[in-house]
N, C-alpha and C. Protein backbone atom coordinates (compact mmCIF):
# COMPACT_ATOMS: atom_id res chain seq x y z
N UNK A 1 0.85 -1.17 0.00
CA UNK A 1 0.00 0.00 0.00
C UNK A 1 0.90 1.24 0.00
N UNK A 2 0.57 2.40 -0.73
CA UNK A 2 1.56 3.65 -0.70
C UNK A 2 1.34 4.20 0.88
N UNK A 3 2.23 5.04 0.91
CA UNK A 3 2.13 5.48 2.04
C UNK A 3 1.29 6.69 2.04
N UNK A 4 0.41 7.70 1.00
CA UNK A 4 -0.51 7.83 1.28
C UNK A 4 -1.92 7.31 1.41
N UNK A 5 -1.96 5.80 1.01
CA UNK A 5 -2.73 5.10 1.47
C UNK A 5 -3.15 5.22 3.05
N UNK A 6 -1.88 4.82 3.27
CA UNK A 6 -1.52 4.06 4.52
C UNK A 6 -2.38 5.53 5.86
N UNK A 7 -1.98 6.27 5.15
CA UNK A 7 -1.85 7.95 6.08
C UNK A 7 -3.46 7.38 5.94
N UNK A 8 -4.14 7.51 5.21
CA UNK A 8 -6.03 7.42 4.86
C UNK A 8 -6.48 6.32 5.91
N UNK A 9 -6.05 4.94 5.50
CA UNK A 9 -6.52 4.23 6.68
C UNK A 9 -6.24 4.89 7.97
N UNK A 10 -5.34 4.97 8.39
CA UNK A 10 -4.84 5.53 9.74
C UNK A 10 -5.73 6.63 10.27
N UNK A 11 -6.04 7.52 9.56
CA UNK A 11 -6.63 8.62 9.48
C UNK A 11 -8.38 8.00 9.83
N UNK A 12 -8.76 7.85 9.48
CA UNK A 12 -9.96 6.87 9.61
C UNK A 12 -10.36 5.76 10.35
N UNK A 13 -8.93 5.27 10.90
CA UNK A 13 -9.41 4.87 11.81
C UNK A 13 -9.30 5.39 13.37
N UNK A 14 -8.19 6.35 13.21
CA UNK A 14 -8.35 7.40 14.19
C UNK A 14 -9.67 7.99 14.82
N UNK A 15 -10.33 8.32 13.64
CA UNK A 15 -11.64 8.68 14.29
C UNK A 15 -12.75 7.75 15.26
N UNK A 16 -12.11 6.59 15.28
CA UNK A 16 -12.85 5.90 16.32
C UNK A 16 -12.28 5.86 17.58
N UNK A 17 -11.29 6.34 18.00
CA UNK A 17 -10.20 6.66 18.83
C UNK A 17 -11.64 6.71 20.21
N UNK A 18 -10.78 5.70 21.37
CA UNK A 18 -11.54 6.12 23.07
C UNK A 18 -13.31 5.17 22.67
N UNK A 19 -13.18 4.62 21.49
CA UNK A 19 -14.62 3.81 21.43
C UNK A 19 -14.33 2.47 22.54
N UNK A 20 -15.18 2.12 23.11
CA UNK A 20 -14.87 0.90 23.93
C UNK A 20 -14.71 -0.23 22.97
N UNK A 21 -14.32 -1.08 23.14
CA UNK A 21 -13.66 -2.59 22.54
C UNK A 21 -14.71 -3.59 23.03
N UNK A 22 -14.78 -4.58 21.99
CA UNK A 22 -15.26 -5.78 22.42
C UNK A 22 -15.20 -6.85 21.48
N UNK A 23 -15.81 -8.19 21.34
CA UNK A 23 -15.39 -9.21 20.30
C UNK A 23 -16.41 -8.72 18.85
N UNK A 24 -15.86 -8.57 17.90
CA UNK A 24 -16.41 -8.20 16.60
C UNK A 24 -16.83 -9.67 15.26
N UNK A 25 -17.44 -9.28 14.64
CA UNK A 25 -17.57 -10.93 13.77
C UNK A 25 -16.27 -10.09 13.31
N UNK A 26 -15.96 -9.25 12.46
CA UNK A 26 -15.10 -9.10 11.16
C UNK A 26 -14.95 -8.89 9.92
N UNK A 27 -16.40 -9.75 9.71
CA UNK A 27 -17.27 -9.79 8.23
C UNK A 27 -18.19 -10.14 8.30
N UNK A 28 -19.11 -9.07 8.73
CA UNK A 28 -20.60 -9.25 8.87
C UNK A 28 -21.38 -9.07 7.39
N UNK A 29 -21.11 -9.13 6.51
CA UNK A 29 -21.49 -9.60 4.83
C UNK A 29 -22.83 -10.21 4.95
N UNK A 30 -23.73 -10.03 3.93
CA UNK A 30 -24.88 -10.88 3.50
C UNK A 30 -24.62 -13.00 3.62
N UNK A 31 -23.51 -12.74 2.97
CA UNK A 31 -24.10 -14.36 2.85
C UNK A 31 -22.76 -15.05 4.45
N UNK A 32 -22.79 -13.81 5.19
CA UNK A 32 -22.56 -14.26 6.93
C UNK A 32 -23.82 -14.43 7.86
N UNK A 33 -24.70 -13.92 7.25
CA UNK A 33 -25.81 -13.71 8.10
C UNK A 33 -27.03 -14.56 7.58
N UNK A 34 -27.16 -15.20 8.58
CA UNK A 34 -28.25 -16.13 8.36
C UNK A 34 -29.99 -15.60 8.88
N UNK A 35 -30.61 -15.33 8.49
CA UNK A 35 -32.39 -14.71 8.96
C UNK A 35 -33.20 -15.89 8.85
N UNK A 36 -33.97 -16.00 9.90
CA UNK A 36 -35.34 -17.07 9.90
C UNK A 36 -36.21 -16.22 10.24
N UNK A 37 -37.68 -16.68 10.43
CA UNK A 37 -38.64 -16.03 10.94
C UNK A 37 -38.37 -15.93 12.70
N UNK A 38 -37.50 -16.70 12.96
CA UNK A 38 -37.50 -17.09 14.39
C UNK A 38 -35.98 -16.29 14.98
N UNK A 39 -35.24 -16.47 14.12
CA UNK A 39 -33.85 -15.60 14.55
C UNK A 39 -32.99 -15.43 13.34
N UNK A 40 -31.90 -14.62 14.29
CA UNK A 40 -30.95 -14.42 13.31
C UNK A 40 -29.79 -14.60 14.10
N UNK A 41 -28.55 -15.51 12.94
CA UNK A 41 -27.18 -15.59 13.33
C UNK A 41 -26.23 -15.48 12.57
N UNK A 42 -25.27 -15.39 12.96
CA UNK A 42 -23.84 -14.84 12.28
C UNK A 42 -23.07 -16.25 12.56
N UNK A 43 -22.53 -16.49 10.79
CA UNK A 43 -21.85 -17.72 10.50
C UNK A 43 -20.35 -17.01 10.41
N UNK A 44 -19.67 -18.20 10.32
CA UNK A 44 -17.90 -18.05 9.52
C UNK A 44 -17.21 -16.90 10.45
N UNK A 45 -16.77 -17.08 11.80
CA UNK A 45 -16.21 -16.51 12.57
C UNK A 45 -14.67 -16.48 12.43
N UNK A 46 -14.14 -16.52 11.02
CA UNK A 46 -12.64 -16.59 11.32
C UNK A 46 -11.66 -15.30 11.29
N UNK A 47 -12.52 -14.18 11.32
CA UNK A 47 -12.23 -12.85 11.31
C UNK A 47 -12.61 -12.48 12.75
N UNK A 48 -13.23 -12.85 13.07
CA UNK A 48 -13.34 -12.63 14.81
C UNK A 48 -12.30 -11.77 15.72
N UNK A 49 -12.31 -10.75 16.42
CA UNK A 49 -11.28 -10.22 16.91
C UNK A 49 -12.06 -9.22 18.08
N UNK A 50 -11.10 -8.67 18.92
CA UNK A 50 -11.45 -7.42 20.09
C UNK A 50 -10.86 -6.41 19.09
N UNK A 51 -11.99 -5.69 18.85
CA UNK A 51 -11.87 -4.35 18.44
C UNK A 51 -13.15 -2.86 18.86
N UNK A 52 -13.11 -2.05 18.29
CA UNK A 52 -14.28 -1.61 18.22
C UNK A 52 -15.66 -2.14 17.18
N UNK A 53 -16.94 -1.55 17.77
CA UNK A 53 -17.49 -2.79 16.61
C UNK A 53 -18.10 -1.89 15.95
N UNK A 54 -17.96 -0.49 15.05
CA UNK A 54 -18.51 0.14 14.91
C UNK A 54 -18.68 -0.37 12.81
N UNK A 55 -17.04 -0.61 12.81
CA UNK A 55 -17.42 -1.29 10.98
C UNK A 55 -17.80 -2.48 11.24
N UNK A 56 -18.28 -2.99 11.66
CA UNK A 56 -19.46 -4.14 12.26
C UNK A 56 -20.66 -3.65 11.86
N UNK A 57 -20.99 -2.54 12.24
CA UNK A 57 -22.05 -2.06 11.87
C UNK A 57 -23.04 -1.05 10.50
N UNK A 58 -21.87 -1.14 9.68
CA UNK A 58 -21.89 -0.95 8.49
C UNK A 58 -22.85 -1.86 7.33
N UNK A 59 -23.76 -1.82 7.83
CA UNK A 59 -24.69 -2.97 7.46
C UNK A 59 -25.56 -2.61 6.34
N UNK A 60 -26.47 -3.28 5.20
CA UNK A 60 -27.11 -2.93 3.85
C UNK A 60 -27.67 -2.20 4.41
N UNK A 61 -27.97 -0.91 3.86
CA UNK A 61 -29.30 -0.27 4.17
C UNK A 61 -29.53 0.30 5.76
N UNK A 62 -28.33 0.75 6.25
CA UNK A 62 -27.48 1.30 7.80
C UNK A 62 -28.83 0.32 8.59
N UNK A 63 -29.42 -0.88 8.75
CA UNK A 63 -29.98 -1.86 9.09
C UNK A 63 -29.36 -1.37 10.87
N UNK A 64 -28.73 -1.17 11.16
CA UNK A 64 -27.72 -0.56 12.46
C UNK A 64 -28.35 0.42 13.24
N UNK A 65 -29.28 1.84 11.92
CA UNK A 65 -29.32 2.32 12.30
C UNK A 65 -29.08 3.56 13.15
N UNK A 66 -27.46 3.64 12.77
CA UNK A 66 -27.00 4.71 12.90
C UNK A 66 -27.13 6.35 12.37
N UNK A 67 -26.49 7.40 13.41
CA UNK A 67 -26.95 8.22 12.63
C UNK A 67 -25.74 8.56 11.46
N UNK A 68 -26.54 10.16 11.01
CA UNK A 68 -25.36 9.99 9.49
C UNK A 68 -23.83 10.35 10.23
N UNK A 69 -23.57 11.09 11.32
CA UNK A 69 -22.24 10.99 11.40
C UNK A 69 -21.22 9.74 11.94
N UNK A 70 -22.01 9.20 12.96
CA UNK A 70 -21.71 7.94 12.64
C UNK A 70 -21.69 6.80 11.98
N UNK A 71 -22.45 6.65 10.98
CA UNK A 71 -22.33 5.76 10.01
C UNK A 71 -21.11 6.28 9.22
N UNK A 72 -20.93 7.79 8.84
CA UNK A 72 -19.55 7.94 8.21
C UNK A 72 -18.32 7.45 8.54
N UNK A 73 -18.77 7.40 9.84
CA UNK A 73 -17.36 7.59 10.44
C UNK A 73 -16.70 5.74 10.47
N UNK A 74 -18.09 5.35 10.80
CA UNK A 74 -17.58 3.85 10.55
C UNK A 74 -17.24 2.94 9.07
N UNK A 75 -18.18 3.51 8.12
CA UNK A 75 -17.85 3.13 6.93
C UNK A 75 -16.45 3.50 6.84
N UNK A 76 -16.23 4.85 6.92
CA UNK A 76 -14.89 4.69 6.37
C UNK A 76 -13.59 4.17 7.50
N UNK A 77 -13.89 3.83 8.07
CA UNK A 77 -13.08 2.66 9.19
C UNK A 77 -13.18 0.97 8.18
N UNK A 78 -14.18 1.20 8.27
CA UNK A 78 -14.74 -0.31 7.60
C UNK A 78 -13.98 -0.59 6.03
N UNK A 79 -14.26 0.07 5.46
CA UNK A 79 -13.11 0.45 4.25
C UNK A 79 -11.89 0.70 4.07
N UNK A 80 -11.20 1.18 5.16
CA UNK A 80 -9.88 1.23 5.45
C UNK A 80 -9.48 0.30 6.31
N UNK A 81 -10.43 -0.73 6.72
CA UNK A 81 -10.16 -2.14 6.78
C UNK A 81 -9.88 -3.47 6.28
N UNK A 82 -10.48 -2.84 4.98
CA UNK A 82 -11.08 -4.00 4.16
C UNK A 82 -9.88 -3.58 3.10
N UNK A 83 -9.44 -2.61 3.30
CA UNK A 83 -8.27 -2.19 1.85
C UNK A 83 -7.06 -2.81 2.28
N UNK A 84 -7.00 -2.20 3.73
CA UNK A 84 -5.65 -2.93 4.85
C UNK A 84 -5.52 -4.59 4.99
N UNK A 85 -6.78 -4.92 5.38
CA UNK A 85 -6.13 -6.71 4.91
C UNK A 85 -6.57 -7.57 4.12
N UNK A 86 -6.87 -7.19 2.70
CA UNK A 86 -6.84 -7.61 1.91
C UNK A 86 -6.07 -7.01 0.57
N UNK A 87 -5.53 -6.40 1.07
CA UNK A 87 -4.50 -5.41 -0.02
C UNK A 87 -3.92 -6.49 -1.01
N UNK A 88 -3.74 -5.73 -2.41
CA UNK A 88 -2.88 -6.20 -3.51
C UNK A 88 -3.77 -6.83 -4.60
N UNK A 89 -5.46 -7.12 -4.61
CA UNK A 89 -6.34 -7.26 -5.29
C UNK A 89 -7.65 -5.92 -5.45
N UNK A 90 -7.96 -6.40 -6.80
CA UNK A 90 -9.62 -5.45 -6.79
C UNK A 90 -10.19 -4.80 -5.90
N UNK A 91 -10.69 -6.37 -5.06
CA UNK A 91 -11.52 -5.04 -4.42
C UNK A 91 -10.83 -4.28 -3.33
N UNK A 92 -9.23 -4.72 -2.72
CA UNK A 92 -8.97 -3.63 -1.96
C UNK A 92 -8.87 -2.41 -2.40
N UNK A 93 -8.15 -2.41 -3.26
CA UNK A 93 -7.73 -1.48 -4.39
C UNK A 93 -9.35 -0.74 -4.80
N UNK A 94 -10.68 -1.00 -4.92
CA UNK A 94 -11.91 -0.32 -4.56
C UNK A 94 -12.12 0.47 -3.40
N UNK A 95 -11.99 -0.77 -2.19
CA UNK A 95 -12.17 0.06 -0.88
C UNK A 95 -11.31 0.92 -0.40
N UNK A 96 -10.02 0.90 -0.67
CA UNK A 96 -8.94 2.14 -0.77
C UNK A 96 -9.52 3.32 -1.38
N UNK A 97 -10.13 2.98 -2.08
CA UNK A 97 -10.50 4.35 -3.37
C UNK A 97 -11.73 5.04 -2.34
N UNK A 98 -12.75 4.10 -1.57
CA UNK A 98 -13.57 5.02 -0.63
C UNK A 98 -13.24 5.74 0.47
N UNK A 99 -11.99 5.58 1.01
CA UNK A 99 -11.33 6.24 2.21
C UNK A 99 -10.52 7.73 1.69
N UNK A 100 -11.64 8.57 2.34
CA UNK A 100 -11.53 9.81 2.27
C UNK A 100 -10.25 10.50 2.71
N UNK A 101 -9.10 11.49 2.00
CA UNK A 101 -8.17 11.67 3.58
C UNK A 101 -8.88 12.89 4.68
N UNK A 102 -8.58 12.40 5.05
CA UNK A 102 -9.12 13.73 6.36
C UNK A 102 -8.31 14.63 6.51
């Protein structure tokens, strides 16, 4: 990743700076999430980690519920996640392209 990449993620994820921590799925994606009439669960835990869970919540259709400054703030966390470890293909090289610099 260039190093003004690098400055963008960083930058972005700064802004979640002092959020409390806790266990996150990682990749909360459509075909992670399972819906019944009766419940709902989250499959394929191998991204699992203590973090903040706010690009966790970056969900179709802000489904989360957040408001608009927080949903910004996490998308572009969430994207400068998704560029950071999966770098050197498409779609990082996409989600790089959504991380704003600040």
């Amino acid at each position: 990743m260039s190093p003004e990449g690098v400055a963008r993620c960083r930058a972005a994820w700064a802004r979640l700076a002092g959020r409390p921590a806790c266990v996150v799925h990682g990749d909360p994606n459509l075909g992670n999430v399972l819906v019944t009439a009766r419940q709902v669960a989250l499959i394929d835990w191998d991204e699992a980690h203590v973090d903040v869970p706010d690009p966790d919540l970056v969900l179709t259709g802000n489904a989360a519920g957040l408001d608009d400054g927080a949903h910004d703030v996490a998308a572009q966390a969430s994207a400068a996640w998704e560029a950071a470890v999966c770098w050197d293909d498409e779609y990082s090289v996409k989600r790089l392209a959504e991380v704003r610099a600040v």
